[in-house]
C-alpha atoms as a PDB file:
ATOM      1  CA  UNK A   1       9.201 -19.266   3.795  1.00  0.00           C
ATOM      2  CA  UNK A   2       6.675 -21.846   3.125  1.00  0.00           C
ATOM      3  CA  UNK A   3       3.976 -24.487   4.788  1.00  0.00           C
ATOM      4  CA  UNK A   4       5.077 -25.971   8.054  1.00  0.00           C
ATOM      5  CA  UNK A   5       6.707 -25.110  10.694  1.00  0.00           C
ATOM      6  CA  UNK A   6       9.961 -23.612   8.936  1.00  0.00           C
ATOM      7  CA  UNK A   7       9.719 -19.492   9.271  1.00  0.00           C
ATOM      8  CA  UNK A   8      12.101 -16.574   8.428  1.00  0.00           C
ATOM      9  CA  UNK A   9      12.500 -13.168   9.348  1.00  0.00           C
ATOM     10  CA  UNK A  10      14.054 -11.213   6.124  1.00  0.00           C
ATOM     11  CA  UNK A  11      14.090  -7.509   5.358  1.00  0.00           C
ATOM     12  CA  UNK A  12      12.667  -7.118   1.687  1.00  0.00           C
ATOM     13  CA  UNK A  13      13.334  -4.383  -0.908  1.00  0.00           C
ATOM     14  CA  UNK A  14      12.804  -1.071   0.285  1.00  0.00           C
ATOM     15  CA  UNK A  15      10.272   1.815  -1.810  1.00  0.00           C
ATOM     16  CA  UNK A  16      10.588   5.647  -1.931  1.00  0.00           C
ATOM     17  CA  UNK A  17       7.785   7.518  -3.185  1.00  0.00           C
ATOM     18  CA  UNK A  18       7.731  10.950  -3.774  1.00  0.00           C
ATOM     19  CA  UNK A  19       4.253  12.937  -4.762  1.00  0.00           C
ATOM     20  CA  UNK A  20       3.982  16.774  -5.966  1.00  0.00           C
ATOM     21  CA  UNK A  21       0.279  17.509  -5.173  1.00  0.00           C
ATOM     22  CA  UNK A  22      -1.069  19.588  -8.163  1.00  0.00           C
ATOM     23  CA  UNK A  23      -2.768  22.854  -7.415  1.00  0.00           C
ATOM     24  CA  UNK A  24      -5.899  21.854 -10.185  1.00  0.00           C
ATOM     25  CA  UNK A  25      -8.614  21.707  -9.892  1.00  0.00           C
ATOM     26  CA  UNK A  26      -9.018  23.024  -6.508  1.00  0.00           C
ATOM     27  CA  UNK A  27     -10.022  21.034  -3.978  1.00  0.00           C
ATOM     28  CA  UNK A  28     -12.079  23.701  -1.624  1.00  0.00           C
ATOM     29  CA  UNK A  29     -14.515  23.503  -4.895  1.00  0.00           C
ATOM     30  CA  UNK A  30     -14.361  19.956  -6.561  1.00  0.00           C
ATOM     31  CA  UNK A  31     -13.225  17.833  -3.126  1.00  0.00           C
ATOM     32  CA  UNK A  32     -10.742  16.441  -5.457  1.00  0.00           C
ATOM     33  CA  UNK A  33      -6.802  16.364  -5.089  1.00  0.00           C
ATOM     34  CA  UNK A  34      -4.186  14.183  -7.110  1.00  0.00           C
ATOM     35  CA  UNK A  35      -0.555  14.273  -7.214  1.00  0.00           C
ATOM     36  CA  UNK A  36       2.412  12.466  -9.552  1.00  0.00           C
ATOM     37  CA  UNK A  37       6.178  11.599  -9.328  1.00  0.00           C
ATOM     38  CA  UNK A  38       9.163   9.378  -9.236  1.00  0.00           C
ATOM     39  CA  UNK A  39       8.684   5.518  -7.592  1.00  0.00           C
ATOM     40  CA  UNK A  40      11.828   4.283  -6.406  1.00  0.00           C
ATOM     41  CA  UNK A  41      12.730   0.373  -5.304  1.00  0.00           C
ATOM     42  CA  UNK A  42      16.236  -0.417  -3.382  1.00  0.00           C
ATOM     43  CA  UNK A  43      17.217  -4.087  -3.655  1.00  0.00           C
ATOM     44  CA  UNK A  44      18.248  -3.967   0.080  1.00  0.00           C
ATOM     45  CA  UNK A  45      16.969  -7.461   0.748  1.00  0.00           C
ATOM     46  CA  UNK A  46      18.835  -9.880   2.618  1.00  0.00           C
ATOM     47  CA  UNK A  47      17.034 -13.294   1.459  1.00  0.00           C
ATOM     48  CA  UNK A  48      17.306 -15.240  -1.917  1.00  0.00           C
ATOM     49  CA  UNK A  49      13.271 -15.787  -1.264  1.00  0.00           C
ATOM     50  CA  UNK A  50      12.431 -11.852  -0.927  1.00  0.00           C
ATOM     51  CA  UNK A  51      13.556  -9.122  -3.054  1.00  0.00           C
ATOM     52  CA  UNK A  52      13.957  -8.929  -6.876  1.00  0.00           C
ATOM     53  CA  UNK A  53      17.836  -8.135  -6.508  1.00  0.00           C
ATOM     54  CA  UNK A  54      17.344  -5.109  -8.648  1.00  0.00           C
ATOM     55  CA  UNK A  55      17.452  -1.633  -8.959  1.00  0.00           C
ATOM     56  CA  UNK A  56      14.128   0.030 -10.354  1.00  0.00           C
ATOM     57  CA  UNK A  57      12.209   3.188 -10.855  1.00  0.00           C
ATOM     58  CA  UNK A  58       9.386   4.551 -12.431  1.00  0.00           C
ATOM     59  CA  UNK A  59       6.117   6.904 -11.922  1.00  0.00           C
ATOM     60  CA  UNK A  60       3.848   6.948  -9.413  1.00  0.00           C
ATOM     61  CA  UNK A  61       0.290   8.723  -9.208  1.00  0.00           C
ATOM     62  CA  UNK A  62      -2.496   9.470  -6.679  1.00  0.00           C
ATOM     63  CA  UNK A  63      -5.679  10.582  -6.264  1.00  0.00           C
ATOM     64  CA  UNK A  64      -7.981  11.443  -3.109  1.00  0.00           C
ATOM     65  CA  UNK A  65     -11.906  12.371  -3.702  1.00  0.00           C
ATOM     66  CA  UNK A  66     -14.721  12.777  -1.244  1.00  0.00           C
ATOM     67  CA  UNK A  67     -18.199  12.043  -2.843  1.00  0.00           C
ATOM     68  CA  UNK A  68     -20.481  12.425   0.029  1.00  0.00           C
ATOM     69  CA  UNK A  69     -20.186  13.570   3.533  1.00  0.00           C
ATOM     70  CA  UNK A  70     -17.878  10.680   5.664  1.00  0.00           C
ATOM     71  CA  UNK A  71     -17.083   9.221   2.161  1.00  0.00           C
ATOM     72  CA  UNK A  72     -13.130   9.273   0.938  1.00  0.00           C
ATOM     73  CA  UNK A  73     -12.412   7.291  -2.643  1.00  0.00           C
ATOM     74  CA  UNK A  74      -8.683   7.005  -2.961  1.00  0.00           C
ATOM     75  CA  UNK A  75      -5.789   5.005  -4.926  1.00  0.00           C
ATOM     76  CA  UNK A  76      -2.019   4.896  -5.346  1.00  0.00           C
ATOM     77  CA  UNK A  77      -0.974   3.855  -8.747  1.00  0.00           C
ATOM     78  CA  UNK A  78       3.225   3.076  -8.913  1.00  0.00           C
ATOM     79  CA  UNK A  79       5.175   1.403 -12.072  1.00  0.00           C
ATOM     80  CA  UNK A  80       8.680   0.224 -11.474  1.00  0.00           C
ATOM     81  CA  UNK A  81      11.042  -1.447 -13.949  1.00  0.00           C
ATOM     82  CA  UNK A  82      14.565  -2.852 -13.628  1.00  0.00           C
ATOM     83  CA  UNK A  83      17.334  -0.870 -14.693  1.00  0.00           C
ATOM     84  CA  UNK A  84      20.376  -2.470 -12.667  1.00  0.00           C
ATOM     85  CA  UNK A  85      21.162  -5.710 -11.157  1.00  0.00           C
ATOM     86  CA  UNK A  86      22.450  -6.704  -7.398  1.00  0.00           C
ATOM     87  CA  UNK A  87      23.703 -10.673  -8.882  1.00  0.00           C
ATOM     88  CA  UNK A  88      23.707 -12.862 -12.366  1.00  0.00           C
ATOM     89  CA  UNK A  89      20.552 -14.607 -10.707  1.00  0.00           C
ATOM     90  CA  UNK A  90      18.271 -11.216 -10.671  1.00  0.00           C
ATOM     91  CA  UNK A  91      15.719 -11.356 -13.955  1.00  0.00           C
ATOM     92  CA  UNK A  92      14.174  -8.477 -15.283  1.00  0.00           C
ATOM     93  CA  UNK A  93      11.260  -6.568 -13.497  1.00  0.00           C
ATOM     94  CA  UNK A  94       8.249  -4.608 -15.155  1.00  0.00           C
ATOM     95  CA  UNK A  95       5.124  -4.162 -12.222  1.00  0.00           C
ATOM     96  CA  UNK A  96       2.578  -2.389 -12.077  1.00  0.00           C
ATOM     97  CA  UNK A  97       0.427  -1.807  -8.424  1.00  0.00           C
ATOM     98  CA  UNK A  98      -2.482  -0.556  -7.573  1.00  0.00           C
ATOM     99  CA  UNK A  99      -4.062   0.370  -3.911  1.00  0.00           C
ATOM    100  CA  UNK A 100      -7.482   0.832  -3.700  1.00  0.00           C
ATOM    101  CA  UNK A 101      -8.454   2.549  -0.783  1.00  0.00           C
ATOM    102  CA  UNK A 102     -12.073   3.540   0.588  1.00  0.00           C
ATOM    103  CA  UNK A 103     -13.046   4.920   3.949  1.00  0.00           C
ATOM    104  CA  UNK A 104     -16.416   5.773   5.167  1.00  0.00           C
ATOM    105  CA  UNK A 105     -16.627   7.706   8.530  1.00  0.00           C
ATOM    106  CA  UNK A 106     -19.595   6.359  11.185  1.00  0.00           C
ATOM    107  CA  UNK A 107     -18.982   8.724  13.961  1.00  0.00           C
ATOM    108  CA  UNK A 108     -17.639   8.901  17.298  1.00  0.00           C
ATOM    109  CA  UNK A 109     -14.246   7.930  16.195  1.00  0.00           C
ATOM    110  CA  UNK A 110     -15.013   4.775  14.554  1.00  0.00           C
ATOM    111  CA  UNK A 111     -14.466   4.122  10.811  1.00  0.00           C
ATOM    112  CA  UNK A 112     -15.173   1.514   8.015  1.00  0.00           C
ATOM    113  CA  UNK A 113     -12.175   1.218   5.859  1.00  0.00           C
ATOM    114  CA  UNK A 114     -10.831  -0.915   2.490  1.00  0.00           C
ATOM    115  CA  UNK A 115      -6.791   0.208   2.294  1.00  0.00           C
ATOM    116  CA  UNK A 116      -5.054  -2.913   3.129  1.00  0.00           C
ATOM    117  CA  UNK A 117      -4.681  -4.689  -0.157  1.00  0.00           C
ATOM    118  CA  UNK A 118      -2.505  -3.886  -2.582  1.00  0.00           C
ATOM    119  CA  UNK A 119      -3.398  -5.136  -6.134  1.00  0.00           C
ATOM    120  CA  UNK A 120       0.053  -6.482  -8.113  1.00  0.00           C
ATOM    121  CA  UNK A 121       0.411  -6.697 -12.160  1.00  0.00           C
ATOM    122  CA  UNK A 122       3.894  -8.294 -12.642  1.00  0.00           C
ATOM    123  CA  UNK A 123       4.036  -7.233 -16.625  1.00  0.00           C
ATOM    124  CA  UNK A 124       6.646  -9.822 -17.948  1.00  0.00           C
ATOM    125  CA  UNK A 125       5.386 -12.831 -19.498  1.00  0.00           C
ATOM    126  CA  UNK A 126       4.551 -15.784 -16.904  1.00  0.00           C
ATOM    127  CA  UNK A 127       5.561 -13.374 -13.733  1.00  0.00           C
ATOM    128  CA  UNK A 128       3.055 -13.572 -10.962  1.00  0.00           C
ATOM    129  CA  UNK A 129      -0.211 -11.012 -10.616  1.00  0.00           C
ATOM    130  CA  UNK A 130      -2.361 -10.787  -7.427  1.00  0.00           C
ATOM    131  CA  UNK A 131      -5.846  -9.049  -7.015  1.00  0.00           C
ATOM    132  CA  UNK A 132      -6.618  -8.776  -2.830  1.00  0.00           C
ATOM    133  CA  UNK A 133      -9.865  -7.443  -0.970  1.00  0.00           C
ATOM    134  CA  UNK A 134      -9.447  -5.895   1.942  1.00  0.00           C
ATOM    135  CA  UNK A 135     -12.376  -4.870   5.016  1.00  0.00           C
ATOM    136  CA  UNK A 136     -12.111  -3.568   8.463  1.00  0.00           C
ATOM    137  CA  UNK A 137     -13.248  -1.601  11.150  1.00  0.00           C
ATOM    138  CA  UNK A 138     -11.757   1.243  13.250  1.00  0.00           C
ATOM    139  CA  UNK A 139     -12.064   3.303  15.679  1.00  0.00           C
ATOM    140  CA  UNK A 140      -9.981   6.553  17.179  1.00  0.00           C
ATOM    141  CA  UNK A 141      -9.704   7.062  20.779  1.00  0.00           C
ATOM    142  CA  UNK A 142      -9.009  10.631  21.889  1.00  0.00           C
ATOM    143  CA  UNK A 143      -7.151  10.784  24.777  1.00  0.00           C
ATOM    144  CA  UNK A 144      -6.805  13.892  27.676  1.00  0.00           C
ATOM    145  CA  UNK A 145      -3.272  14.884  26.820  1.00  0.00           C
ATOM    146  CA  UNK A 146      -4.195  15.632  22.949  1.00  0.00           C
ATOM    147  CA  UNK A 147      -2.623  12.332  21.928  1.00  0.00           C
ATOM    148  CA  UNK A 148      -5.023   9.786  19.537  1.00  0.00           C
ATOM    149  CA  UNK A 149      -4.929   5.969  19.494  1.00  0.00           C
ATOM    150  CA  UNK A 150      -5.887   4.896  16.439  1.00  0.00           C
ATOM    151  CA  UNK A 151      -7.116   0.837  16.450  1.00  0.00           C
ATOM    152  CA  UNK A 152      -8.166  -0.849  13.010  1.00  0.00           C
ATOM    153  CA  UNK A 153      -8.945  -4.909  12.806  1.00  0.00           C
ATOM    154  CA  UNK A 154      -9.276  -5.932   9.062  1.00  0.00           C
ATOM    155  CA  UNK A 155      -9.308  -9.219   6.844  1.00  0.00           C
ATOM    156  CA  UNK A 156      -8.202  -9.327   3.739  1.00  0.00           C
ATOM    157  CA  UNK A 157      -8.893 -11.916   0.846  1.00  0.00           C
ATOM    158  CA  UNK A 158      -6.828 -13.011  -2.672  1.00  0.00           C
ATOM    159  CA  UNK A 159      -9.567 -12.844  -4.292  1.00  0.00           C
ATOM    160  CA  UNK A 160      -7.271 -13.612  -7.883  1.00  0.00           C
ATOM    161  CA  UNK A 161      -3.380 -15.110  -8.199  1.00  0.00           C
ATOM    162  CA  UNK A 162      -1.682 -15.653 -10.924  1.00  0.00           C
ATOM    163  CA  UNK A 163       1.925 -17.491 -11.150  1.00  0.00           C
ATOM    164  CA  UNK A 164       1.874 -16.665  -7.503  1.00  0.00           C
ATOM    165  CA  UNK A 165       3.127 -19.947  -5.334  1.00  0.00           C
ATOM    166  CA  UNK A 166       3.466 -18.096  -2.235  1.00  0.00           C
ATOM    167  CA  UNK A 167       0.645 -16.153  -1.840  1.00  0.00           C
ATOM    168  CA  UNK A 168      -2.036 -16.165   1.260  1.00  0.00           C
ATOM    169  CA  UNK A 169      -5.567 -16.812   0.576  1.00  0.00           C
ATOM    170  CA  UNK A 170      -6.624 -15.254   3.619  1.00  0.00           C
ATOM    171  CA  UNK A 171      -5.188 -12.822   6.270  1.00  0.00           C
ATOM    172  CA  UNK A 172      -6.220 -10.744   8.899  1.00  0.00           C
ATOM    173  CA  UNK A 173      -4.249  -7.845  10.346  1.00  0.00           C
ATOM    174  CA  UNK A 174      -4.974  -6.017  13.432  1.00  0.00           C
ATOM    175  CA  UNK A 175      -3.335  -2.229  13.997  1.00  0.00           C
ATOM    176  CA  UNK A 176      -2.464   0.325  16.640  1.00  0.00           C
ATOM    177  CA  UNK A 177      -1.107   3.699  15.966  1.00  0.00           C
ATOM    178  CA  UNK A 178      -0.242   6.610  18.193  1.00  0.00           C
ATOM    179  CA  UNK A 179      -1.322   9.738  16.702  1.00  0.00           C
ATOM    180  CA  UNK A 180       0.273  12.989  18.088  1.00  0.00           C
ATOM    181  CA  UNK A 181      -1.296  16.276  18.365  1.00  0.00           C
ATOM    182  CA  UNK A 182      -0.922  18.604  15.663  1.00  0.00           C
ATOM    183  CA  UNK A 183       1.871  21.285  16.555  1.00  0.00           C
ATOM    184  CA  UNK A 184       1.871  24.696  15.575  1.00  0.00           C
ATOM    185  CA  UNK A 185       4.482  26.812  14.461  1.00  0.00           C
END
């Protein structure tokens, strides 16, 4: 939970996000699609150091877009404030967070991407903000029995903190996910 040697393992507030995609404009024409709904946070952490201890909701959007062939511009916009609290100690929350996220495909399988930073506007006065850049490469293997390995490698930067002691500057995040084969029904 801070420099040194001294390390936790905590479970931190859980999200629930629920989008309605919207049938305009349509997408077969504009290569556009967004969606809106309710942004749920459970205070079901179990460390004084992670969590906010409180209940909040709010709205959430999204958009996807593809400009030019290979090309995907997206973002996921979600506002939560406090409504209940889990102790005496909670304060008040009012964020705001934004993820930027930009893909561009290369071909055979491999992928430049921008999706792993998560921008953070705490709205209360003197509560911490956090602007992140994120890069990395990917790449898909297809394997004989229909299933996909997807591998990603990706660094990602603060590029802007705010009231934000515990924060990394740098980080860099490697990925594998198993991708099944689509089933039909």
């Amino acid at each position: 939970m801070g420099k040194g040697a001294s390390t936790a393992t905590v479970y931190d507030d859980r999200q629930l996000l629920d989008l309605f995609i919207a049938p305009w404009p349509n997408v077969e024409a504009t290569s556009f699609r967004w969606g809106i709904g309710p942004y749920f946070v459970f205070p079901t952490s179990n460390s004084e150091f992670t969590g906010h201890g409180a209940w909040q909701a709010g709205p959430a959007a999204g958009f996807a877009y593809r400009t030019v062939r290979g090309l995907k511009i997206s973002g996921l916009l979600q506002q939560a404030t406090s409504f209940a609290y889990t102790s005496r100690r909670s304060a008040p929350v009012t964020s705001l967070t934004f993820q930027p996220i930009i893909s561009y495909q290369l071909g055979e399988g491999w992928y430049l991407k921008s999706s792993d930073a998560t921008w953070t506007f705490n709205l209360r006065h003197n509560s911490s903000t956090t602007v992140p850049l994120s890069a990395g490469l990917g790449k898909v293997w297809k394997l004989e029995s229909g299933l996909s390995i997807d591998t990603t490698g990706s660094g990602e930067w603060t590029l802007y903190r705010q009231f934000a002691d515990q924060t990394e500057q740098f980080s860099l995040n490697f990925q594998l996910t198993v991708v099944p084969p689509r089933l039909l029904f």
